[in-house]
C-alpha atoms as a PDB file:
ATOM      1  CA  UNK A   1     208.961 138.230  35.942  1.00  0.00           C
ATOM      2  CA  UNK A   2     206.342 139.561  33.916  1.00  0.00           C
ATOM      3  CA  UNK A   3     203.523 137.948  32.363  1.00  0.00           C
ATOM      4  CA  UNK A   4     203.203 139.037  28.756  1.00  0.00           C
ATOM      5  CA  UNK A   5     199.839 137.562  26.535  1.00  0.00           C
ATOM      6  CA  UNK A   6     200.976 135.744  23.335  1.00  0.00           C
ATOM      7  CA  UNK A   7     197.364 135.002  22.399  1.00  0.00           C
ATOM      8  CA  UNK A   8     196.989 136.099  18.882  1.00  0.00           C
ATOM      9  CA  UNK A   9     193.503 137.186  18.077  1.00  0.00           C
ATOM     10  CA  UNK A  10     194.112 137.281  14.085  1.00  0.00           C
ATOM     11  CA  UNK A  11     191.467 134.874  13.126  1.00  0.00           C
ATOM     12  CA  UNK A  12     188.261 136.553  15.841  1.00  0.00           C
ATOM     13  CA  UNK A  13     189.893 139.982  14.559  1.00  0.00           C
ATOM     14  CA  UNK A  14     189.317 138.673  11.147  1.00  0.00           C
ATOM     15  CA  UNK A  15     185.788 137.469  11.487  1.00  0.00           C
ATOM     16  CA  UNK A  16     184.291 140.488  13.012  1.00  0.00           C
ATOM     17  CA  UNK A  17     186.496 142.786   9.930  1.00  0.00           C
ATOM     18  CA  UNK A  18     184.440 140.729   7.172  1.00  0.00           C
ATOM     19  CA  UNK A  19     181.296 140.873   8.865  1.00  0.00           C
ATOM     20  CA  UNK A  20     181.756 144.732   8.701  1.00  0.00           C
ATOM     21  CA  UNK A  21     183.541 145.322   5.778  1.00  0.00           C
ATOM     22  CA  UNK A  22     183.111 142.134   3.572  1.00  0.00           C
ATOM     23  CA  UNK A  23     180.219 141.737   0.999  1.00  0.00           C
ATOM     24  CA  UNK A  24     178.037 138.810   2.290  1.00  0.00           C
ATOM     25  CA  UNK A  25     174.457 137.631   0.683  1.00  0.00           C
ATOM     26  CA  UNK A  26     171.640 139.140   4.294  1.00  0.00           C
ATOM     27  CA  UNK A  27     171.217 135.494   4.698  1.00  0.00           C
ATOM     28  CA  UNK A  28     174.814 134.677   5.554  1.00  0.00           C
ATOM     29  CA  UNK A  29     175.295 137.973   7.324  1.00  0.00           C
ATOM     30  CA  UNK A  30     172.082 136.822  10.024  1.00  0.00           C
ATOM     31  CA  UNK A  31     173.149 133.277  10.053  1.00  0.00           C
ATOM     32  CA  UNK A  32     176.674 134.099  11.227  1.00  0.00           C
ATOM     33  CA  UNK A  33     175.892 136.814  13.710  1.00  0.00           C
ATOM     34  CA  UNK A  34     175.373 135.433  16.869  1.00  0.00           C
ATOM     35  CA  UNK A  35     178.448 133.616  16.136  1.00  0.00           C
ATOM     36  CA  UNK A  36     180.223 136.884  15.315  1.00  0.00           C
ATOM     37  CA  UNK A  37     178.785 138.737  18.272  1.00  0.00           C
ATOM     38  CA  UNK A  38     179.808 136.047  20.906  1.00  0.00           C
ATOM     39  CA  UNK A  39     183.448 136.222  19.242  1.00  0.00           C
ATOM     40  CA  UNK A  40     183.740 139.728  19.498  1.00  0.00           C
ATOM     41  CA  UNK A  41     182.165 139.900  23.439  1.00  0.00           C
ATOM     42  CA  UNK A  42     184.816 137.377  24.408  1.00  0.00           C
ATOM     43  CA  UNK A  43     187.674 139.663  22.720  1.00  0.00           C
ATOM     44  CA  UNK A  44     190.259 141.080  25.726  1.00  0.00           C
ATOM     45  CA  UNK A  45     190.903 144.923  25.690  1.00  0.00           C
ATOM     46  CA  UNK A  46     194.153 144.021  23.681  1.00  0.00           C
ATOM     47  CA  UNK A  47     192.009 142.530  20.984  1.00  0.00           C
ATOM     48  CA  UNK A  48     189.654 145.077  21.040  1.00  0.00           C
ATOM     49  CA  UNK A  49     191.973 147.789  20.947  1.00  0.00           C
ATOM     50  CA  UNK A  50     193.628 146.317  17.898  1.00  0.00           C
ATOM     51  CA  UNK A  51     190.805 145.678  16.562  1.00  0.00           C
ATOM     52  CA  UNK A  52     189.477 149.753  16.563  1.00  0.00           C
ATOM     53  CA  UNK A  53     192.687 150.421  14.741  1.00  0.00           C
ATOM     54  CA  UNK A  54     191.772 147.904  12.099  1.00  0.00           C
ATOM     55  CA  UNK A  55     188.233 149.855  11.869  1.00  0.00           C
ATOM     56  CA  UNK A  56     189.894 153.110  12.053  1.00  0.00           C
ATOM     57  CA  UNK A  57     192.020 152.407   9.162  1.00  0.00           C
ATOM     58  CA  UNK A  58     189.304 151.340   7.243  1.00  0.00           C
ATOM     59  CA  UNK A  59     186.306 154.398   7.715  1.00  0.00           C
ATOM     60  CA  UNK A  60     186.028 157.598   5.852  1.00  0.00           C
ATOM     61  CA  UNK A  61     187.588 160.787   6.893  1.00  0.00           C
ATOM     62  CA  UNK A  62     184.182 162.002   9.014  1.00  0.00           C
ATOM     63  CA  UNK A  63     183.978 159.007  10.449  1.00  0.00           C
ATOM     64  CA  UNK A  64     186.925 158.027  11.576  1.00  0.00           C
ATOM     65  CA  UNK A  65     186.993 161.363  13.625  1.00  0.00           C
ATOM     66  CA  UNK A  66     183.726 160.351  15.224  1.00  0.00           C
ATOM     67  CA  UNK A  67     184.944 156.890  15.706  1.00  0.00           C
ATOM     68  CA  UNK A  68     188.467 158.498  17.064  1.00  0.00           C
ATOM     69  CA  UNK A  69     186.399 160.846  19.449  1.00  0.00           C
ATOM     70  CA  UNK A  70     184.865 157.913  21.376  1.00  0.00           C
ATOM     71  CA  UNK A  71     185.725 156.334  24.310  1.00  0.00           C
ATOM     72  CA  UNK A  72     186.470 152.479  24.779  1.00  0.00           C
ATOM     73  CA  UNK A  73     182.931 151.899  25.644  1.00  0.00           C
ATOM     74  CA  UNK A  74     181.521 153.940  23.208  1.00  0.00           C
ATOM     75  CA  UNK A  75     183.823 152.082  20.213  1.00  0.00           C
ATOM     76  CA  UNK A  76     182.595 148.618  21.777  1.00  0.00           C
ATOM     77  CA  UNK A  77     179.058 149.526  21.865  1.00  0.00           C
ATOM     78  CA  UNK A  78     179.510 151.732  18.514  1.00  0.00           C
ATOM     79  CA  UNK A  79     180.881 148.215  16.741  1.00  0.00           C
ATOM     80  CA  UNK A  80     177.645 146.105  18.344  1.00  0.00           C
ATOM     81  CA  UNK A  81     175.091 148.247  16.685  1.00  0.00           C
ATOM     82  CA  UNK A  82     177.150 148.508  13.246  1.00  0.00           C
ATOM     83  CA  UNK A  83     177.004 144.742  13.485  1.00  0.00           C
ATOM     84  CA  UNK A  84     173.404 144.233  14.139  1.00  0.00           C
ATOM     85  CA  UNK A  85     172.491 147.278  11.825  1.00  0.00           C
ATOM     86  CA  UNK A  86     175.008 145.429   8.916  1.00  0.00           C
ATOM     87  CA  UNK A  87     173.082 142.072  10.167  1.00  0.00           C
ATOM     88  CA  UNK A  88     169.851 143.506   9.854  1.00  0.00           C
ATOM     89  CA  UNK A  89     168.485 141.891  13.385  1.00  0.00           C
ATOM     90  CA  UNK A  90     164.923 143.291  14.183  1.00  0.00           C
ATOM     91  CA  UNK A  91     165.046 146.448  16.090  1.00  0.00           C
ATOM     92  CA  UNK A  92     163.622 144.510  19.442  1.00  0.00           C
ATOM     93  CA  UNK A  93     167.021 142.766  19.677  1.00  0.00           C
ATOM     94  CA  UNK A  94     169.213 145.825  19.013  1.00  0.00           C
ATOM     95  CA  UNK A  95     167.334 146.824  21.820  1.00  0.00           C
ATOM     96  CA  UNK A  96     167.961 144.168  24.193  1.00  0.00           C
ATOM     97  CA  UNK A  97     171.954 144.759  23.227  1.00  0.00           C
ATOM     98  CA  UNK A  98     172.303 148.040  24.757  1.00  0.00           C
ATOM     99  CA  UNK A  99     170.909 147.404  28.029  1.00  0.00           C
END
């Protein structure tokens, strides 16, 4: 028998989609971040994946064929430094993201 995963990821799906997308005052937007970022590190692939259609749906025509062009990898680490530019963390934590 297979094993199928129920989970539904609406509401950490939701969460990261309004800190992209969603108006927020700068200090919200660095108070909830951390929060945000651990959400969207602890996503599975499924999430993930649904989430990049979500994004996809949702960017311009140029980007969404940069967006489309990248790998998985490249999407997930493409969506951390939106998050942290959006955020506005200092440059010495991007930093620290990526490696």
């Amino acid at each position: 028998m297979a094993y199928y995963n129920t989970d539904n990821n609406d509401e950490q799906i939701d969460a990261v989609m309004r800190c992209l997308f969603q108006y927020q005052p700068e200090a919200v937007k660095q108070a909830q971040y951390k929060q945000i970022q651990e959400i969207f590190l602890n996503m599975d692939v499924g999430a993930h994946y649904q989430l990049f259609a979500f994004i996809h749906e949702r960017l311009p025509m140029r980007a969404k064929m940069m967006f489309c062009a990248e790998d998985y990898q490249g999407k997930h680490q493409t969506v951390l430094e939106v998050m942290a530019h959006v955020c506005k963390r200092p440059v010495a934590e991007r930093c620290l993201m990526t490696t």
